[in-house]
N, C-alpha and C. Protein backbone atom coordinates (compact mmCIF):
# COMPACT_ATOMS: atom_id res chain seq x y z
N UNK A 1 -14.79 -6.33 -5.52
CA UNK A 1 -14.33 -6.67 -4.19
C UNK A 1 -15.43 -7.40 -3.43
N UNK A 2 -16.60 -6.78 -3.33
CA UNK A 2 -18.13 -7.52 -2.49
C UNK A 2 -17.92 -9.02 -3.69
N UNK A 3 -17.97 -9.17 -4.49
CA UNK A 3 -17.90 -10.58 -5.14
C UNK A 3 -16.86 -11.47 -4.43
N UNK A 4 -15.90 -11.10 -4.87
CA UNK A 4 -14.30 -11.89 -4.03
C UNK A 4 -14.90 -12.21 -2.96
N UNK A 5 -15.45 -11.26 -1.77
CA UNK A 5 -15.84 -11.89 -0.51
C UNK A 5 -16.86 -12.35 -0.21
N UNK A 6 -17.74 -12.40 -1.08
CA UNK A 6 -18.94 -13.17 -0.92
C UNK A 6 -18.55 -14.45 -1.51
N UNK A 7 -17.69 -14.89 -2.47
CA UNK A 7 -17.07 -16.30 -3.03
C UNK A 7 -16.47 -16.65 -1.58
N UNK A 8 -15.56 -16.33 -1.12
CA UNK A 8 -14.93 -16.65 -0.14
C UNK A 8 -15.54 -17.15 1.50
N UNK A 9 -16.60 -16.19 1.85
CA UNK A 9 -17.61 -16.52 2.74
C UNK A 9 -18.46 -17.43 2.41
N UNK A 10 -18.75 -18.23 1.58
CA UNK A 10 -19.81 -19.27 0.88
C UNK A 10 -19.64 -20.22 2.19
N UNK A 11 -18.29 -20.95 2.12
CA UNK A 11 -18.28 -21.60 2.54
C UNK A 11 -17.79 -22.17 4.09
N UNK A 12 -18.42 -20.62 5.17
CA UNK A 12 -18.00 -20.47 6.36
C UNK A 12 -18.79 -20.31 7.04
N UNK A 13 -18.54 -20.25 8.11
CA UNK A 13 -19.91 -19.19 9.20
C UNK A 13 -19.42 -18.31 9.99
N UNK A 14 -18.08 -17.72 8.96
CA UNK A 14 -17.53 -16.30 10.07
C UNK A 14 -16.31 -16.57 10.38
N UNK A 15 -15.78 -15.75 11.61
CA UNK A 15 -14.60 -15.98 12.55
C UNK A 15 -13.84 -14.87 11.33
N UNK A 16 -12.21 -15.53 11.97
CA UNK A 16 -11.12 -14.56 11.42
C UNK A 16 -11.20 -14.12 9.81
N UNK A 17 -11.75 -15.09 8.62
CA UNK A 17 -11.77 -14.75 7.40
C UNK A 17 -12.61 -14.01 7.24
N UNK A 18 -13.79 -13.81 7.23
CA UNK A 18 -14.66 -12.72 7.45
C UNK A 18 -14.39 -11.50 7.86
N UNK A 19 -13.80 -11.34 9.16
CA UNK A 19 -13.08 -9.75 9.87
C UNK A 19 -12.07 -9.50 8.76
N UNK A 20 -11.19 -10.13 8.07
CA UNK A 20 -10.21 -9.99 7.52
C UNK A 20 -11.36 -8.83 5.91
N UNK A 21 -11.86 -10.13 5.57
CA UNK A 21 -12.34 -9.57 4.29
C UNK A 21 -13.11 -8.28 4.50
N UNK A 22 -13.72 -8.49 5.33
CA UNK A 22 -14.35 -7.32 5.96
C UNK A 22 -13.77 -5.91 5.80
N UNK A 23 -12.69 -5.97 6.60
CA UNK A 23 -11.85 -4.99 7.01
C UNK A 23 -11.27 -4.53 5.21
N UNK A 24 -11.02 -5.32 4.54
CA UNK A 24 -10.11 -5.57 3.46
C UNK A 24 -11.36 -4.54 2.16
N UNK A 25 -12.61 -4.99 2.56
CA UNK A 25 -13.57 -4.36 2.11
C UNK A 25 -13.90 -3.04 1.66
N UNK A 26 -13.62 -2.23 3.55
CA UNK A 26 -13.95 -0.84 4.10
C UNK A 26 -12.12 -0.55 3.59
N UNK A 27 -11.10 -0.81 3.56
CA UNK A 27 -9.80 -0.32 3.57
C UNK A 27 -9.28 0.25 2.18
N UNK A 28 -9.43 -1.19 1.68
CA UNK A 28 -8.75 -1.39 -0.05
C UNK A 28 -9.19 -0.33 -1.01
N UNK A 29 -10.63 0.05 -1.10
CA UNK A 29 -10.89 1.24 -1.47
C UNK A 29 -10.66 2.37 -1.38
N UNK A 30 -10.37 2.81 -0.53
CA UNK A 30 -10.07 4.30 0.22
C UNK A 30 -8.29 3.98 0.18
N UNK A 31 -7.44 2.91 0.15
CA UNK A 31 -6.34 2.78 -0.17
C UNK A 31 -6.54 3.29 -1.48
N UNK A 32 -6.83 2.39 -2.03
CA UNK A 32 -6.19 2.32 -3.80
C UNK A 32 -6.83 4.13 -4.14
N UNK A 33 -7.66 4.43 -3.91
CA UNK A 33 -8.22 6.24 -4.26
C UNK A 33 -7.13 7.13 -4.14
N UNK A 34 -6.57 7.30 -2.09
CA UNK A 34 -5.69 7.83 -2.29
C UNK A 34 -4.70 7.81 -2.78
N UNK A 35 -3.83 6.36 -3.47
CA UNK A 35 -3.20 6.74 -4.04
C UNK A 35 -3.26 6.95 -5.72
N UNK A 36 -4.83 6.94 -6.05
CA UNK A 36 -5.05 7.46 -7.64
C UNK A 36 -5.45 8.91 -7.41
N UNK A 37 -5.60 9.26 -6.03
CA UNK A 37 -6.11 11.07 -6.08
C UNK A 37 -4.36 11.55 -5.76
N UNK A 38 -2.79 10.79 -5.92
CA UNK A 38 -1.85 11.42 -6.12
C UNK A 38 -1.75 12.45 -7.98
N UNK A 39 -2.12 11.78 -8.97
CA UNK A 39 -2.28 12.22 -10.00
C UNK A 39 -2.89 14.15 -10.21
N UNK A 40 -3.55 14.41 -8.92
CA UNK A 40 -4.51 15.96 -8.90
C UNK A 40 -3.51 16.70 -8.56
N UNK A 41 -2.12 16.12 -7.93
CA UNK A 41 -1.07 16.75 -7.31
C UNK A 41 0.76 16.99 -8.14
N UNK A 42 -0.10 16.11 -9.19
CA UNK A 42 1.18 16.83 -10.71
C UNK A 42 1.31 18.03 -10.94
N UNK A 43 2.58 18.74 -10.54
CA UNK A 43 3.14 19.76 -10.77
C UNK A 43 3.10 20.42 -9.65
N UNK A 44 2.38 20.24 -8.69
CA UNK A 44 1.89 21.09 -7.44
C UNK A 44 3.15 20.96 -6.30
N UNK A 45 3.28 21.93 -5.45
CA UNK A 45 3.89 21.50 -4.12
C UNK A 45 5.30 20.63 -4.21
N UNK A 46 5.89 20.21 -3.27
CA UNK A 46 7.24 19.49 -3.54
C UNK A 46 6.64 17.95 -3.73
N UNK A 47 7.58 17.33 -4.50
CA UNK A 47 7.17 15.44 -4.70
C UNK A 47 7.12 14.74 -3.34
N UNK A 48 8.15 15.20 -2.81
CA UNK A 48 8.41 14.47 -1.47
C UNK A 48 7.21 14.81 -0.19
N UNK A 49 7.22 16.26 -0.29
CA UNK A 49 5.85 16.47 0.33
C UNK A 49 4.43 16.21 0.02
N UNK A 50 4.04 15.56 -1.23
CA UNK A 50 3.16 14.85 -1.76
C UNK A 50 2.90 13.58 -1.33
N UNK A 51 4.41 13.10 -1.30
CA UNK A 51 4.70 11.52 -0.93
C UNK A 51 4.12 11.24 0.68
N UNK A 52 4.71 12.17 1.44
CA UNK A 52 4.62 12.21 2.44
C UNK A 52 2.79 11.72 3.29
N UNK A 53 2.06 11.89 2.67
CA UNK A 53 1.31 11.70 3.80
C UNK A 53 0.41 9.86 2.57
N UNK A 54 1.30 9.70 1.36
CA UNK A 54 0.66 8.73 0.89
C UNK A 54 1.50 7.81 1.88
N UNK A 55 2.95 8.01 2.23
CA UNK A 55 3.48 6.95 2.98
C UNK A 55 2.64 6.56 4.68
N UNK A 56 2.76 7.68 4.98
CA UNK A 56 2.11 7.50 6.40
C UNK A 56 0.33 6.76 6.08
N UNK A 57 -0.05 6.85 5.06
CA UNK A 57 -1.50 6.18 5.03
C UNK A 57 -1.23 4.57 4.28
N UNK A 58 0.00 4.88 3.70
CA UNK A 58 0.24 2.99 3.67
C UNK A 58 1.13 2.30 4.75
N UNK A 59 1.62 3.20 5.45
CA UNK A 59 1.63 1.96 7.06
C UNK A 59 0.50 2.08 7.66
N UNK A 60 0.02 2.86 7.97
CA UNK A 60 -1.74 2.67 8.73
C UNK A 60 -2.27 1.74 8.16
N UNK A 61 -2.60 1.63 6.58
CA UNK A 61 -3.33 0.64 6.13
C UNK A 61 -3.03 -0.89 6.51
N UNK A 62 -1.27 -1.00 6.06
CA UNK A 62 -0.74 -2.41 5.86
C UNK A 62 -0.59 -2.91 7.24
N UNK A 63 -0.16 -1.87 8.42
CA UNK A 63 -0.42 -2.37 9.73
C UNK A 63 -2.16 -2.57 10.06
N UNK A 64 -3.16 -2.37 9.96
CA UNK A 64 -4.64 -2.51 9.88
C UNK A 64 -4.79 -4.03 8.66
N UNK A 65 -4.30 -4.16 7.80
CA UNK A 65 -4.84 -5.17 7.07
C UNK A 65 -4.09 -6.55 7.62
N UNK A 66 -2.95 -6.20 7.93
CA UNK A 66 -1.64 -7.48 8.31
C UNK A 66 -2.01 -7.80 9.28
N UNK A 67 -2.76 -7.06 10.55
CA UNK A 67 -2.94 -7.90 11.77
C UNK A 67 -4.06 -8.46 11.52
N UNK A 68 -5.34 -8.36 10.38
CA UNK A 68 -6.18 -8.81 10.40
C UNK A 68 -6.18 -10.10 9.21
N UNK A 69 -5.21 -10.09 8.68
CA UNK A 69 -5.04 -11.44 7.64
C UNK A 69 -4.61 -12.35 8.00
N UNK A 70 -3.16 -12.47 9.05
CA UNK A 70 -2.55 -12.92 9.77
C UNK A 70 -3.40 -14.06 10.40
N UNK A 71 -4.44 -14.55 10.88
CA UNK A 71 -5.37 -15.32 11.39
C UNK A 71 -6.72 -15.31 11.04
N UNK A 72 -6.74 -14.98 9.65
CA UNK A 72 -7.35 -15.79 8.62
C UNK A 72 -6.75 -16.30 7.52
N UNK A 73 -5.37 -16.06 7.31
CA UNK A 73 -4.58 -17.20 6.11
C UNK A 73 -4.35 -18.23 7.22
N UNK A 74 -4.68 -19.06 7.52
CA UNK A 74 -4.17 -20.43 8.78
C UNK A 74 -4.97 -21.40 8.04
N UNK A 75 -5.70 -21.08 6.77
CA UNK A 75 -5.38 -22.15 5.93
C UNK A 75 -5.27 -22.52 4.74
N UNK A 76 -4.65 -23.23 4.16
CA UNK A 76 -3.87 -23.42 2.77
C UNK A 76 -5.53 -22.90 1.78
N UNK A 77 -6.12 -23.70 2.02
CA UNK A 77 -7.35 -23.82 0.88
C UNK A 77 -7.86 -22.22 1.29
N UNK A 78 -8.12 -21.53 1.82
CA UNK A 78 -8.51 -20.07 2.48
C UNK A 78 -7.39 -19.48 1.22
N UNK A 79 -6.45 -19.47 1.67
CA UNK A 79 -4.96 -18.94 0.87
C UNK A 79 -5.26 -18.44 -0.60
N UNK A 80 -5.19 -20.12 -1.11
CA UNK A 80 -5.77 -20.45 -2.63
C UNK A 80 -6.47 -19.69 -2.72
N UNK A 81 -7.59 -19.82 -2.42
CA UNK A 81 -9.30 -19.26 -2.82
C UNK A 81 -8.65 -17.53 -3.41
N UNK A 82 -8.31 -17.36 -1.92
CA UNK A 82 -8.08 -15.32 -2.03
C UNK A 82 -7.11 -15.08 -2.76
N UNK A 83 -6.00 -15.67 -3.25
CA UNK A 83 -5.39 -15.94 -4.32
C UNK A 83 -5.96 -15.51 -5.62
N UNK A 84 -6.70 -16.43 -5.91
CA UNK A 84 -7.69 -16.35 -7.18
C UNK A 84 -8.32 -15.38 -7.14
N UNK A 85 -9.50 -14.87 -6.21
CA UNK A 85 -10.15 -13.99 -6.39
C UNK A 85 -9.49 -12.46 -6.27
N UNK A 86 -8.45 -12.69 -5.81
CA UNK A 86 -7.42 -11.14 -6.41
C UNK A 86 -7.42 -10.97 -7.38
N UNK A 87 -6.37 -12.31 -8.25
CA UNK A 87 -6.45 -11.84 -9.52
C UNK A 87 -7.38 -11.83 -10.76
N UNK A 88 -8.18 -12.65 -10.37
CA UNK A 88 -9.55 -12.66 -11.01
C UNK A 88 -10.45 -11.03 -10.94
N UNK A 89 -10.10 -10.49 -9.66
CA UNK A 89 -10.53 -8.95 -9.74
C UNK A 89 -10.01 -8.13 -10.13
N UNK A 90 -8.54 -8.13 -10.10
CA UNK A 90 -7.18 -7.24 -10.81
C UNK A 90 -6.71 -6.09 -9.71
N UNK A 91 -6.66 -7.30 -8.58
CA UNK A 91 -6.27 -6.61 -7.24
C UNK A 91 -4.80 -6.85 -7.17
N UNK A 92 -4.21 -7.48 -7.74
CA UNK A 92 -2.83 -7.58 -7.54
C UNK A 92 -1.68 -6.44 -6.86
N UNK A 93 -0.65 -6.28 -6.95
CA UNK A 93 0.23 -5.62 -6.57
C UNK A 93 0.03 -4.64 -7.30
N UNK A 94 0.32 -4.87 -8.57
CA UNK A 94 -0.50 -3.42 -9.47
C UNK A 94 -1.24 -2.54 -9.30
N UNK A 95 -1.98 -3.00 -8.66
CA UNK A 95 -3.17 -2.10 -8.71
C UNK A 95 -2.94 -0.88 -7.77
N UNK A 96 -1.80 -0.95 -6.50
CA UNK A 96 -1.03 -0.07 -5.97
C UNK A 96 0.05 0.43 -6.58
N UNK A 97 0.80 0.05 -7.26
CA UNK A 97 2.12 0.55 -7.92
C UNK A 97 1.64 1.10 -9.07
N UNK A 98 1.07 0.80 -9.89
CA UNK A 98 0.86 1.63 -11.34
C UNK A 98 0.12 3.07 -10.45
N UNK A 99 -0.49 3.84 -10.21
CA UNK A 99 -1.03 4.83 -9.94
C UNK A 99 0.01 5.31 -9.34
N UNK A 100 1.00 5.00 -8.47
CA UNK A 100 2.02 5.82 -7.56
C UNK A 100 2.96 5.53 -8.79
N UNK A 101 3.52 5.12 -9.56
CA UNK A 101 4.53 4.88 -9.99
C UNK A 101 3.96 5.92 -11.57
N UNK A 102 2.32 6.24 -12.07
CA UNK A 102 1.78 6.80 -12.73
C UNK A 102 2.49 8.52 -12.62
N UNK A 103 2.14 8.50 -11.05
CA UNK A 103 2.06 10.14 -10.24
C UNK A 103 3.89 10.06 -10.44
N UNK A 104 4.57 9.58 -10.43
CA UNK A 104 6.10 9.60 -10.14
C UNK A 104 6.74 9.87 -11.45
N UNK A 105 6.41 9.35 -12.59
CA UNK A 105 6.70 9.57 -14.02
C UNK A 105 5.82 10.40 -14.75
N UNK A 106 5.28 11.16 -14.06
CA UNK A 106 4.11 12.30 -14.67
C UNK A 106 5.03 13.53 -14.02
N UNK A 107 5.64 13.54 -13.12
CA UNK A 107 6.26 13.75 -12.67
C UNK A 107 7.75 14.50 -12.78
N UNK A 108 8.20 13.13 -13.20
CA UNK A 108 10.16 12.78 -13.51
C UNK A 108 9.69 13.93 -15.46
N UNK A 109 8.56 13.53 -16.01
CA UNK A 109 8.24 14.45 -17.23
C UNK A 109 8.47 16.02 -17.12
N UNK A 110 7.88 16.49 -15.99
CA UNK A 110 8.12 17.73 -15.85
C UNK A 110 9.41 18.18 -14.77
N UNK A 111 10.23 17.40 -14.92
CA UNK A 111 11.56 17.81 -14.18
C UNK A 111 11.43 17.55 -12.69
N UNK A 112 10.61 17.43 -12.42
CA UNK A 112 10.59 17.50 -10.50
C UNK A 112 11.12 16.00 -10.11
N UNK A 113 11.35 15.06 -10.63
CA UNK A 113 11.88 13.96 -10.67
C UNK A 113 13.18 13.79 -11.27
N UNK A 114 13.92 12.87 -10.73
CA UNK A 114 15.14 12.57 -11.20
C UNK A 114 15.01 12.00 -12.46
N UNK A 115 15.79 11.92 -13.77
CA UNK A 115 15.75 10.97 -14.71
C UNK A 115 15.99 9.36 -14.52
N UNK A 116 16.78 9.63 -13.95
CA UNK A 116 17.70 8.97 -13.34
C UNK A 116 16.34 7.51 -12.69
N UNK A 117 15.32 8.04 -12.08
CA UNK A 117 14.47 7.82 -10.76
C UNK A 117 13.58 6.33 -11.95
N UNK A 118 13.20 5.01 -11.63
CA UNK A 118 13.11 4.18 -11.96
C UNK A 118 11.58 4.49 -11.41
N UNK A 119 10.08 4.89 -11.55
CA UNK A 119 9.00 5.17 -11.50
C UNK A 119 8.48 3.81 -10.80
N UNK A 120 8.10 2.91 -11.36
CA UNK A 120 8.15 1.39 -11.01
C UNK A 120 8.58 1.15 -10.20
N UNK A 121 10.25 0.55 -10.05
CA UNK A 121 10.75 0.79 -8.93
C UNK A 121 10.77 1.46 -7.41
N UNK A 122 11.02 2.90 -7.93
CA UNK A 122 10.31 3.38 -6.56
C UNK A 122 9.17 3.71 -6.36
N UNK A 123 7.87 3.07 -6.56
CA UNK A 123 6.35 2.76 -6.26
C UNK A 123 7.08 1.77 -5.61
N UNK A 124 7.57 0.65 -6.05
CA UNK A 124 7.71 -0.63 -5.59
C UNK A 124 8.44 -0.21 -3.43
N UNK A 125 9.41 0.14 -4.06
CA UNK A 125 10.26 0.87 -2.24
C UNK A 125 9.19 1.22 -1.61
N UNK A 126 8.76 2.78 -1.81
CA UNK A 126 7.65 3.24 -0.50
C UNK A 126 7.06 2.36 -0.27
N UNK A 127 6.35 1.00 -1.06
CA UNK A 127 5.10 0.57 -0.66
C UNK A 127 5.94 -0.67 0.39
N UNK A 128 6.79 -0.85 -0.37
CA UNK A 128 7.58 -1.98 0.76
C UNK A 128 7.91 -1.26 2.24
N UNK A 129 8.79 -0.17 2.18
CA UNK A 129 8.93 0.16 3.37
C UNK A 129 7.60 0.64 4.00
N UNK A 130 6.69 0.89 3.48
CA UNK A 130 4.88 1.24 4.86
C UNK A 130 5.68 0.18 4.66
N UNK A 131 5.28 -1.22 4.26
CA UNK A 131 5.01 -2.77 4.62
C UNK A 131 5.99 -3.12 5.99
N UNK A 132 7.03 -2.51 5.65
CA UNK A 132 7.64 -3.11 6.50
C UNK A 132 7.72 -2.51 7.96
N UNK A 133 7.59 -1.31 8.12
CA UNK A 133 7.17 -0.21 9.22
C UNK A 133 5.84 -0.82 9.61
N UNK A 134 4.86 -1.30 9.08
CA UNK A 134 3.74 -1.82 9.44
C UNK A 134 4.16 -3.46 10.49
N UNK A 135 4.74 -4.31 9.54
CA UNK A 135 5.44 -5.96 9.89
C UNK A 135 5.91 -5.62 11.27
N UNK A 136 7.00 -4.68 11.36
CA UNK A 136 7.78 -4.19 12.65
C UNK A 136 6.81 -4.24 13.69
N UNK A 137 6.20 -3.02 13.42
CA UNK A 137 5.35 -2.98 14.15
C UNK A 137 4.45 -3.99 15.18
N UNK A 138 3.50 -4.00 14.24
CA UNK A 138 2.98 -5.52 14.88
C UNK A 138 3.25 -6.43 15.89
N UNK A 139 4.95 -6.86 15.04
CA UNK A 139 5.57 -8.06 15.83
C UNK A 139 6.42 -7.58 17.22
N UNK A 140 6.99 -6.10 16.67
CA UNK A 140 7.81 -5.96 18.17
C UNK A 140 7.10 -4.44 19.23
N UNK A 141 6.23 -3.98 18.25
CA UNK A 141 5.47 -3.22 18.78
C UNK A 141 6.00 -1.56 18.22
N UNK A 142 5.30 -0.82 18.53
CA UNK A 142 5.39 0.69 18.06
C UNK A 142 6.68 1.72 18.67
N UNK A 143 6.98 1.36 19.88
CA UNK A 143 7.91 1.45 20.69
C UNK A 143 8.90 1.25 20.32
N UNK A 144 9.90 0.39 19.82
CA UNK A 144 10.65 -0.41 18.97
C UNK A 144 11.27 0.45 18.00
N UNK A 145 10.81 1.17 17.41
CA UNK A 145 11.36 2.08 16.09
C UNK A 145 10.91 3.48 16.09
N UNK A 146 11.18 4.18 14.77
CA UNK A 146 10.58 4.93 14.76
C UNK A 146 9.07 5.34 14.77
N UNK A 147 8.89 6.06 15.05
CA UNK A 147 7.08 6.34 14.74
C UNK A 147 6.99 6.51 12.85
N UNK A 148 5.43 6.34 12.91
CA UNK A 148 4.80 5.96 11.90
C UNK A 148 5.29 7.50 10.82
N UNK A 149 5.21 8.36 12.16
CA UNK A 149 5.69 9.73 11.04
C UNK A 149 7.12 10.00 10.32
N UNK A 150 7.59 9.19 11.31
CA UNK A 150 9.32 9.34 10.72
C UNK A 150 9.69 8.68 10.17
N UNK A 151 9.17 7.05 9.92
CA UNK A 151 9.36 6.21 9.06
C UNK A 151 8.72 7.29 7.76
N UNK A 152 7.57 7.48 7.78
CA UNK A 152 7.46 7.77 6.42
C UNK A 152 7.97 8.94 5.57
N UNK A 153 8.91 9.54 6.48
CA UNK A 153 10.07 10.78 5.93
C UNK A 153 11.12 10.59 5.93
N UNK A 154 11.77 8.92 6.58
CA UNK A 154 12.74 8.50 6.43
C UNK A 154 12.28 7.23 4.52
N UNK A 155 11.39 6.95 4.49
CA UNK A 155 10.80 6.27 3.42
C UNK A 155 10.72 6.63 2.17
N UNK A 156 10.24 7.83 2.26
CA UNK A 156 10.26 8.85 1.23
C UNK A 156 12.09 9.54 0.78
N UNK A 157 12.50 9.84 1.77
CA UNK A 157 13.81 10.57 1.93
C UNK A 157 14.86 9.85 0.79
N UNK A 158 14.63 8.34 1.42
CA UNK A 158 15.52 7.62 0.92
C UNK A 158 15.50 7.17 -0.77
N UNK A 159 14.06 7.37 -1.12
CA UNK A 159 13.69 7.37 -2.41
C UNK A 159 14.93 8.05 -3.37
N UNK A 160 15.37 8.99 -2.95
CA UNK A 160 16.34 10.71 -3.50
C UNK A 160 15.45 10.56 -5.36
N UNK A 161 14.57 10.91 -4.89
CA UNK A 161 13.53 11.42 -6.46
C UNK A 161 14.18 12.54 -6.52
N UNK A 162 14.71 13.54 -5.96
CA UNK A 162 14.78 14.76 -6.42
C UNK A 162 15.70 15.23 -7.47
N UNK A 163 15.71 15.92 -8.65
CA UNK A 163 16.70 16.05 -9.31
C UNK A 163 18.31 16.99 -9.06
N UNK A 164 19.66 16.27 -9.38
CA UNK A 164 20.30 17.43 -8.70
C UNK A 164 20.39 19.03 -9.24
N UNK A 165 20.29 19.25 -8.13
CA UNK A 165 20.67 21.33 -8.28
C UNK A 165 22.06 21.53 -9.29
């Protein structure tokens, strides 16, 4: 990650791409952990109550990273660059979904999951809905919807991981 943004800063003297990477720096780590420290929580406690506080820490994050990218992508060649150096690091989308979608089919193995429940897939949902509870946010403000806590029990809810009784 310090590589990616030191490629990227070469050729600046600061402003919005910098705060962005910055931020992207101190965040992305402590993102991607908690959701590889879901794996300590196989077999433990309910799924959904597991889920629960990974959702509420990926709208905090994606609302914290989105207002700060937002005015440093303003330009195409900026774009490109961070482009590359994602996947050149193996920051991609993956790198969030395989660990939650890891914890979800480690999971669906020991019955606490639906068979039924597409692992992949729903990694893919929660992380979209933070995203989109985060997007909301932002643009029409916090006020506007639900809070950050109920989105992420309405987020989770809707998943229906649970197997039927």
């Amino acid at each position: 990650m310090l590589e990616m943004a030191l490629s990227l800063r070469e050729e600046r003297g600061g402003g919005p791409v910098d705060l962005f990477l910055a931020l992207l720096q101190d965040r992305l780590p402590l993102w991607l952990r908690i959701l590889h420290d879901l794996s300590h929580l196989v077999g433990k406690g309910q799924v959904s109550d597991n889920l629960l506080p990974i959702a509420r820490a990926g709208i905090d994050y994606y609302l914290e990273v989105q207002s700060a990218a937002l005015p440093a992508f303003t330009s195409p060649s900026v774009t490109v660059r961070f482009r590359e150096a994602v996947r050149d690091n193996g920051l991609g989308p993956m790198a969030e979904i395989v660990p939650l979608a890891d914890y979800l089919e480690a999971e669906q193995r020991l019955g606490r999951v639906a068979p039924s429940v597409d692992p992949v897939g729903s990694a893919r949902l929660l992380l979209a809905g933070c995203f989109q509870h985060a997007y909301y946010e932002m643009f029409v403000g916090a006020d506007a919807g639900p809070s950050r806590d109920a989105s992420a029990e309405e987020i989770v809810k809707e998943l229906r991981l649970e197997p039927a009784a």
